[in-house]
PDB file of N, CA and C in Angstrom:
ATOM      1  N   UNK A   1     -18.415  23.047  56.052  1.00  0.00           N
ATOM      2  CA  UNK A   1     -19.379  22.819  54.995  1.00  0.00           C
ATOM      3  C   UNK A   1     -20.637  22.201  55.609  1.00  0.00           C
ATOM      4  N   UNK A   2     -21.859  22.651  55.145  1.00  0.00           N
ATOM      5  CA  UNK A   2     -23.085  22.150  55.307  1.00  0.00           C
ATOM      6  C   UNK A   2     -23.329  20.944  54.951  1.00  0.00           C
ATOM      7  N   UNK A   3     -24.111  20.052  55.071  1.00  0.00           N
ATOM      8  CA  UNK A   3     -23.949  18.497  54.408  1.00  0.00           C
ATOM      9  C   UNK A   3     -25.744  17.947  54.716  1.00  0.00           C
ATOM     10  N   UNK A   4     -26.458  17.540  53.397  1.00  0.00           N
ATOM     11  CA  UNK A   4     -27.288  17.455  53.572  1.00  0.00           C
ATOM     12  C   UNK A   4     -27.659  15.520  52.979  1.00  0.00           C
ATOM     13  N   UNK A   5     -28.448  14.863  53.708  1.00  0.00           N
ATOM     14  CA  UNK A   5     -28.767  13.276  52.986  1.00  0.00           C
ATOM     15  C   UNK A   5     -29.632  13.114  52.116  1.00  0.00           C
ATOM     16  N   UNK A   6     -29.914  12.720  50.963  1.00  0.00           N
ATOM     17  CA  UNK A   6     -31.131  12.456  50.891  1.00  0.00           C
ATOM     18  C   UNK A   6     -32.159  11.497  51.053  1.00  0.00           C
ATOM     19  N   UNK A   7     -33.296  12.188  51.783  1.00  0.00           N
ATOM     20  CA  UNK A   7     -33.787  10.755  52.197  1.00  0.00           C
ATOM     21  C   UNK A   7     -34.964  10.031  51.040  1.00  0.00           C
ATOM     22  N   UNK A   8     -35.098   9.893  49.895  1.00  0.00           N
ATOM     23  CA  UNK A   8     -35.575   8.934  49.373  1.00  0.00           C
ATOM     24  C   UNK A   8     -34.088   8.444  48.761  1.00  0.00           C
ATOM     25  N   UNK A   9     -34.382   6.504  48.675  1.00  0.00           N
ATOM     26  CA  UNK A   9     -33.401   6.005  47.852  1.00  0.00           C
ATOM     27  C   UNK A   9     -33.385   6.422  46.609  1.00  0.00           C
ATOM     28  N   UNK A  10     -32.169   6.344  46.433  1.00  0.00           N
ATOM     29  CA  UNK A  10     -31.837   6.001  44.994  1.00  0.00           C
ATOM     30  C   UNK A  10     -31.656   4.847  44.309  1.00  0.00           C
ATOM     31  N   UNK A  11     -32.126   4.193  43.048  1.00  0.00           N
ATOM     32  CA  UNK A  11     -32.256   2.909  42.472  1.00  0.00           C
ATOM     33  C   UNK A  11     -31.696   2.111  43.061  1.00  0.00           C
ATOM     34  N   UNK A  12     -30.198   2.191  43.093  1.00  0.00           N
ATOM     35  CA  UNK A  12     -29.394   0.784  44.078  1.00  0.00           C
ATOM     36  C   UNK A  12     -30.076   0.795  45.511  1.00  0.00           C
ATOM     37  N   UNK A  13     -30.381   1.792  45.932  1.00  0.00           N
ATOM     38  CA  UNK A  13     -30.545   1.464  47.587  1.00  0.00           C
ATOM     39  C   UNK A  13     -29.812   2.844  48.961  1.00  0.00           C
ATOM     40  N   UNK A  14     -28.797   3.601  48.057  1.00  0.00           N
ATOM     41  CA  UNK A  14     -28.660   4.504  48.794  1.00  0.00           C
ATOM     42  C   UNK A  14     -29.029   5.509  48.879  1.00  0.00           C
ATOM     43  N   UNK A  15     -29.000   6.298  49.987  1.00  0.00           N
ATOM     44  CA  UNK A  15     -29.005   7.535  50.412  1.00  0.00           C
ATOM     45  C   UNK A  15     -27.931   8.419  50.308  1.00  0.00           C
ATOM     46  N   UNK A  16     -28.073   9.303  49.210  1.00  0.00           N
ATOM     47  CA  UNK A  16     -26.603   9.668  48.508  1.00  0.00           C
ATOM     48  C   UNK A  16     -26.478  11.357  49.984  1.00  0.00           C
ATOM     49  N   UNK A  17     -25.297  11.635  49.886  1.00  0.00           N
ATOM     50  CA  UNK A  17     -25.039  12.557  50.822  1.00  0.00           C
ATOM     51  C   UNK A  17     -24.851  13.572  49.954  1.00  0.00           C
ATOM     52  N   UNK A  18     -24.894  15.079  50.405  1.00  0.00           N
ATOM     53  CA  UNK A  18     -24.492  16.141  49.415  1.00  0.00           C
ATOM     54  C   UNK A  18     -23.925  17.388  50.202  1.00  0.00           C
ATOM     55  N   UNK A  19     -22.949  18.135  49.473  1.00  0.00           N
ATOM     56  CA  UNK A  19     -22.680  19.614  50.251  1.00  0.00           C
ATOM     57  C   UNK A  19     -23.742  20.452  49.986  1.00  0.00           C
ATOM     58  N   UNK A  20     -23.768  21.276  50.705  1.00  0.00           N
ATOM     59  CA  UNK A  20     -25.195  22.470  50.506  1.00  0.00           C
ATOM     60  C   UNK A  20     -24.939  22.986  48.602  1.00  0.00           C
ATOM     61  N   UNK A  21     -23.849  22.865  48.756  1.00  0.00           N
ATOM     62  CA  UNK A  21     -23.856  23.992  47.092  1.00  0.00           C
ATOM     63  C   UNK A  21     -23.467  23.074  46.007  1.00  0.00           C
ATOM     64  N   UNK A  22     -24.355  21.479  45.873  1.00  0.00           N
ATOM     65  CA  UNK A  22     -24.558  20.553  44.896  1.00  0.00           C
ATOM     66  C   UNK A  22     -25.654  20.583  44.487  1.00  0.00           C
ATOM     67  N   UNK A  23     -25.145  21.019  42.514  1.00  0.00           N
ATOM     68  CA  UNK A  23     -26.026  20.987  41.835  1.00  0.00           C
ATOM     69  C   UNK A  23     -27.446  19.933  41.901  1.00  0.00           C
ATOM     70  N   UNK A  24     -26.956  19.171  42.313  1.00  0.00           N
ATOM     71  CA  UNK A  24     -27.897  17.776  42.217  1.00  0.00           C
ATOM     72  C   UNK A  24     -28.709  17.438  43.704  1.00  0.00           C
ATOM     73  N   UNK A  25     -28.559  18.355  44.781  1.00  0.00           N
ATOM     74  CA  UNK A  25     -29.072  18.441  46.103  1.00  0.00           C
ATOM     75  C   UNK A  25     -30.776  18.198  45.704  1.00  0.00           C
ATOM     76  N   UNK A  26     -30.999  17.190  46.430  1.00  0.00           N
ATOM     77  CA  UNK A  26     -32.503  17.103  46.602  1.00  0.00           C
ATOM     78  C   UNK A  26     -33.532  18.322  46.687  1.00  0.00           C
ATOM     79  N   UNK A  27     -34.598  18.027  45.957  1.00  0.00           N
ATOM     80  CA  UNK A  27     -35.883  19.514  46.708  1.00  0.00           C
ATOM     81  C   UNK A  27     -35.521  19.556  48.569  1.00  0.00           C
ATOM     82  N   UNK A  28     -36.415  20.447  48.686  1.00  0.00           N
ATOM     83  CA  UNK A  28     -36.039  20.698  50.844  1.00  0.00           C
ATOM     84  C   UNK A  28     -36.959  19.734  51.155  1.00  0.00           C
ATOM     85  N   UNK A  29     -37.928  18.972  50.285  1.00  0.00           N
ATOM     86  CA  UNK A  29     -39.342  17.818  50.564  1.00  0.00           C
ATOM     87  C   UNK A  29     -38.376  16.911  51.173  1.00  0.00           C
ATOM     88  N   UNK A  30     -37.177  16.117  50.406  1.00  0.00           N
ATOM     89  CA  UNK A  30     -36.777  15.104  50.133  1.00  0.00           C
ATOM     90  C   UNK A  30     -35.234  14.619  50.691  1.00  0.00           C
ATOM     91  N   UNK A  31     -34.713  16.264  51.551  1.00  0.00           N
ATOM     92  CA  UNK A  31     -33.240  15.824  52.326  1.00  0.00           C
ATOM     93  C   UNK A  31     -33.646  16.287  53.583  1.00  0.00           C
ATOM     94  N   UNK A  32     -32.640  15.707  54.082  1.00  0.00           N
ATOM     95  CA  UNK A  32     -32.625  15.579  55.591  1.00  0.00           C
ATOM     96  C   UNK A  32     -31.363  16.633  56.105  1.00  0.00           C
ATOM     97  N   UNK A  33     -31.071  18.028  57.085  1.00  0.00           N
ATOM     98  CA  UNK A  33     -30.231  17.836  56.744  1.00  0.00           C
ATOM     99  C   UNK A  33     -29.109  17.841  58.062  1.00  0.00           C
ATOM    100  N   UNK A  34     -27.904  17.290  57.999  1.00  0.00           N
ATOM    101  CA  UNK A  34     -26.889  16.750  59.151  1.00  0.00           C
ATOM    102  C   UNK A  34     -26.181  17.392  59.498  1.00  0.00           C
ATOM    103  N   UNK A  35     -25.914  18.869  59.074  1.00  0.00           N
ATOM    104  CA  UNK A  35     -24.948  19.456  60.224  1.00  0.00           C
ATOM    105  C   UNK A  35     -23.489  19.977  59.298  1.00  0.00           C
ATOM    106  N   UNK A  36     -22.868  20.767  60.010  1.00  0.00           N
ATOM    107  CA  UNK A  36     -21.736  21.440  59.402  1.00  0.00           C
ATOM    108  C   UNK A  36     -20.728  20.217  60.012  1.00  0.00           C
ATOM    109  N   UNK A  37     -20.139  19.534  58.720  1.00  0.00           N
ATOM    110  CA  UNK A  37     -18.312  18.888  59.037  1.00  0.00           C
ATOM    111  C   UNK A  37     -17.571  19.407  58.387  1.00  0.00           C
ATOM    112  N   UNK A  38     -16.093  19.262  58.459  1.00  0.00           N
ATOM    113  CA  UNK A  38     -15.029  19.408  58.165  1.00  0.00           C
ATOM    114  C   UNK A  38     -14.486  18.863  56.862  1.00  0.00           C
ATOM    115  N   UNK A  39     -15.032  17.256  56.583  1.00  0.00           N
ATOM    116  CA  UNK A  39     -15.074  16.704  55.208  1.00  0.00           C
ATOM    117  C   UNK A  39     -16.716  15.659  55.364  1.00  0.00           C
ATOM    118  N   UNK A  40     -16.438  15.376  53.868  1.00  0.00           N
ATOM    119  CA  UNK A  40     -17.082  14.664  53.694  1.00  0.00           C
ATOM    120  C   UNK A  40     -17.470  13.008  54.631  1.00  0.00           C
ATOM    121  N   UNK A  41     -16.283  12.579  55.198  1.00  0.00           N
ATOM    122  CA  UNK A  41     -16.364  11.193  55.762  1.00  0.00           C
ATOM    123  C   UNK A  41     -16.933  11.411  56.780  1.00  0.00           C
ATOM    124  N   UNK A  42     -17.155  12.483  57.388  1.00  0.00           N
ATOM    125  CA  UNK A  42     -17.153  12.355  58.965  1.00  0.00           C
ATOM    126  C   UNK A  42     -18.841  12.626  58.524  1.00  0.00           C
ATOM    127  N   UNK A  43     -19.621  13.460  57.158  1.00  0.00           N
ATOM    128  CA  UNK A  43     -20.870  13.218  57.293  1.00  0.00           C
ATOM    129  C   UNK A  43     -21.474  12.084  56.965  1.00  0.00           C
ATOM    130  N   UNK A  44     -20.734  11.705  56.197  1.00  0.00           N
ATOM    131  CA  UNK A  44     -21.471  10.131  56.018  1.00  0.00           C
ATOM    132  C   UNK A  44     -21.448   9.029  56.701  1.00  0.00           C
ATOM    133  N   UNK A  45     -20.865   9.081  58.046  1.00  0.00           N
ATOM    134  CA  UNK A  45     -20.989   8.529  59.168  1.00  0.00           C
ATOM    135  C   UNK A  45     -21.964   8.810  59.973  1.00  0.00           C
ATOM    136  N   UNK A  46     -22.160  10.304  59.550  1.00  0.00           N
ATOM    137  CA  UNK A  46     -23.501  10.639  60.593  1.00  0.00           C
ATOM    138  C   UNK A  46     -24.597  11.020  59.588  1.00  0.00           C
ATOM    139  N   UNK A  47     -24.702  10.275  58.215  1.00  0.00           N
ATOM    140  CA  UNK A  47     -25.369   9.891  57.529  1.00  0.00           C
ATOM    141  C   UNK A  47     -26.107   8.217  57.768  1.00  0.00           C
ATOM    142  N   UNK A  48     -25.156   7.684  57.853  1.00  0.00           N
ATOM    143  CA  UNK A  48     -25.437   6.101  57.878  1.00  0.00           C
ATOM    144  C   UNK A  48     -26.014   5.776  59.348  1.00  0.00           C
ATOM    145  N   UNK A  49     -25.884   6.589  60.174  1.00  0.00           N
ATOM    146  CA  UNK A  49     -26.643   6.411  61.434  1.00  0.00           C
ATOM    147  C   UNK A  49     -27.803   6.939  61.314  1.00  0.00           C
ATOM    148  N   UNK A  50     -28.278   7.193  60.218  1.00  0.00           N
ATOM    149  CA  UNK A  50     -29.829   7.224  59.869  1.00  0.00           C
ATOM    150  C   UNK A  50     -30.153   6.277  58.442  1.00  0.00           C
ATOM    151  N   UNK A  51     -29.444   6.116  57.532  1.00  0.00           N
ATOM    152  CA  UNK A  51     -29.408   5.706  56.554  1.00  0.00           C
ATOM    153  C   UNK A  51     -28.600   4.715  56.364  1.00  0.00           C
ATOM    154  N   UNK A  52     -28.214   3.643  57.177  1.00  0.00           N
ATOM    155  CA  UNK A  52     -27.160   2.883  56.694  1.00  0.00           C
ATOM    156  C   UNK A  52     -26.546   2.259  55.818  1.00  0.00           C
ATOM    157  N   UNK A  53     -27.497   2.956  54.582  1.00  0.00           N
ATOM    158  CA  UNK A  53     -26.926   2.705  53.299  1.00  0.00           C
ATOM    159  C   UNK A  53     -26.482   4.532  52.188  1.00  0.00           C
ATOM    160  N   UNK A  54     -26.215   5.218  53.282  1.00  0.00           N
ATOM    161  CA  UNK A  54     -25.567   6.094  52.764  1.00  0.00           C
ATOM    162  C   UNK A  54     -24.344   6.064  51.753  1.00  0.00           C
ATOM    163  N   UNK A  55     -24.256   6.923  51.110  1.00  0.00           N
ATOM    164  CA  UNK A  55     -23.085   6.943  50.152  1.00  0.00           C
ATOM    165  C   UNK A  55     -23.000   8.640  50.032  1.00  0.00           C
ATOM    166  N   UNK A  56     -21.775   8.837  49.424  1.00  0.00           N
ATOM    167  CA  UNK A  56     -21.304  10.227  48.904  1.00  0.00           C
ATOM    168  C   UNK A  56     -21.475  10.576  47.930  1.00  0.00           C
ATOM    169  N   UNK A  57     -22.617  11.970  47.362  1.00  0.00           N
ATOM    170  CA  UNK A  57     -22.558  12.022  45.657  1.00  0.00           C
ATOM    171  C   UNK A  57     -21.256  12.480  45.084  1.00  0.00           C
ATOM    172  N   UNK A  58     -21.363  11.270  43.739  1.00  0.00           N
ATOM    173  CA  UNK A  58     -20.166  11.391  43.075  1.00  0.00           C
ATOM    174  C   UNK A  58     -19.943  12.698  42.767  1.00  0.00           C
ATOM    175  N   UNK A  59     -21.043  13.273  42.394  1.00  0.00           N
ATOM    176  CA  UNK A  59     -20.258  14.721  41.871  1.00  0.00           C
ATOM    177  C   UNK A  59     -19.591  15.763  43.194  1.00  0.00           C
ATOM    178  N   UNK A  60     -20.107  16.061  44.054  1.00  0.00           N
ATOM    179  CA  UNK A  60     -19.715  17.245  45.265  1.00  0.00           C
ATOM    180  C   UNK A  60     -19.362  16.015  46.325  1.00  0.00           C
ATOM    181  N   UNK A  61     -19.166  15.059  46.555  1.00  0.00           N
ATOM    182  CA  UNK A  61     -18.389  13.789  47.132  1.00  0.00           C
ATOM    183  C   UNK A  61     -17.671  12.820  46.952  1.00  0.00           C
ATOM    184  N   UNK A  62     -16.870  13.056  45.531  1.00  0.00           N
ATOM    185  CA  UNK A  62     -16.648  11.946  44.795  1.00  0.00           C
ATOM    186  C   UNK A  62     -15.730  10.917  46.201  1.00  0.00           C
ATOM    187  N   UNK A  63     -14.810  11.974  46.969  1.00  0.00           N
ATOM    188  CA  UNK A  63     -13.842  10.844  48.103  1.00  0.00           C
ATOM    189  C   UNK A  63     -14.738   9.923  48.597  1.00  0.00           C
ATOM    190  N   UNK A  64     -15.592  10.540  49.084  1.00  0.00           N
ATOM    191  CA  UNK A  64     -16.561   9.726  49.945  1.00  0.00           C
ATOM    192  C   UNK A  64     -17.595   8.573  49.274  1.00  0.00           C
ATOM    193  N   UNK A  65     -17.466   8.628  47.880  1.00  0.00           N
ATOM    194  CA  UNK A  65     -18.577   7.761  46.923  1.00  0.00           C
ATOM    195  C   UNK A  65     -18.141   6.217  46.701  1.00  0.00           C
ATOM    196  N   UNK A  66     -18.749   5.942  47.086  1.00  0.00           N
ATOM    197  CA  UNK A  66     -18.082   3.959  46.659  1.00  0.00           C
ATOM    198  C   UNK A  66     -18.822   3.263  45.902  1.00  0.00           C
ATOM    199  N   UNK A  67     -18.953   4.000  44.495  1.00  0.00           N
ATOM    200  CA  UNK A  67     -19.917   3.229  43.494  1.00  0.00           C
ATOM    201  C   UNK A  67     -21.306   2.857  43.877  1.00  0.00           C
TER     202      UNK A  67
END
């Protein structure tokens, strides 16, 4: 799976992560994007090494989302 960040925050402070085929994926202005993984955890690791306040969107990431 494709996995894209987005890079403006969101209200709390994160940088929510997304699969390519989430409804809610940023314009192409506004993500960054990280590369084909296997799941979700392993992008938001190589999310937070740009964003260290990454998170997983709840909807197409819910495993990876921690409120």
């Amino acid at each position: 799976m494709e996995y894209y960040v987005n890079a403006q925050r969101q209200p709390n402070g994160d940088h929510e992560v997304h699969e390519e085929r989430c409804t809610y994926m940023p314009g192409a202005a506004n993500r960054r994007y990280l590369g084909s993984f296997s799941n979700c955890y392993a992008a938001v690791a190589a999310a937070k090494q740009i964003y260290p306040a990454a998170n997983g969107c709840l909807h197409c990431c819910p495993a990876c989302h921690t409120g």
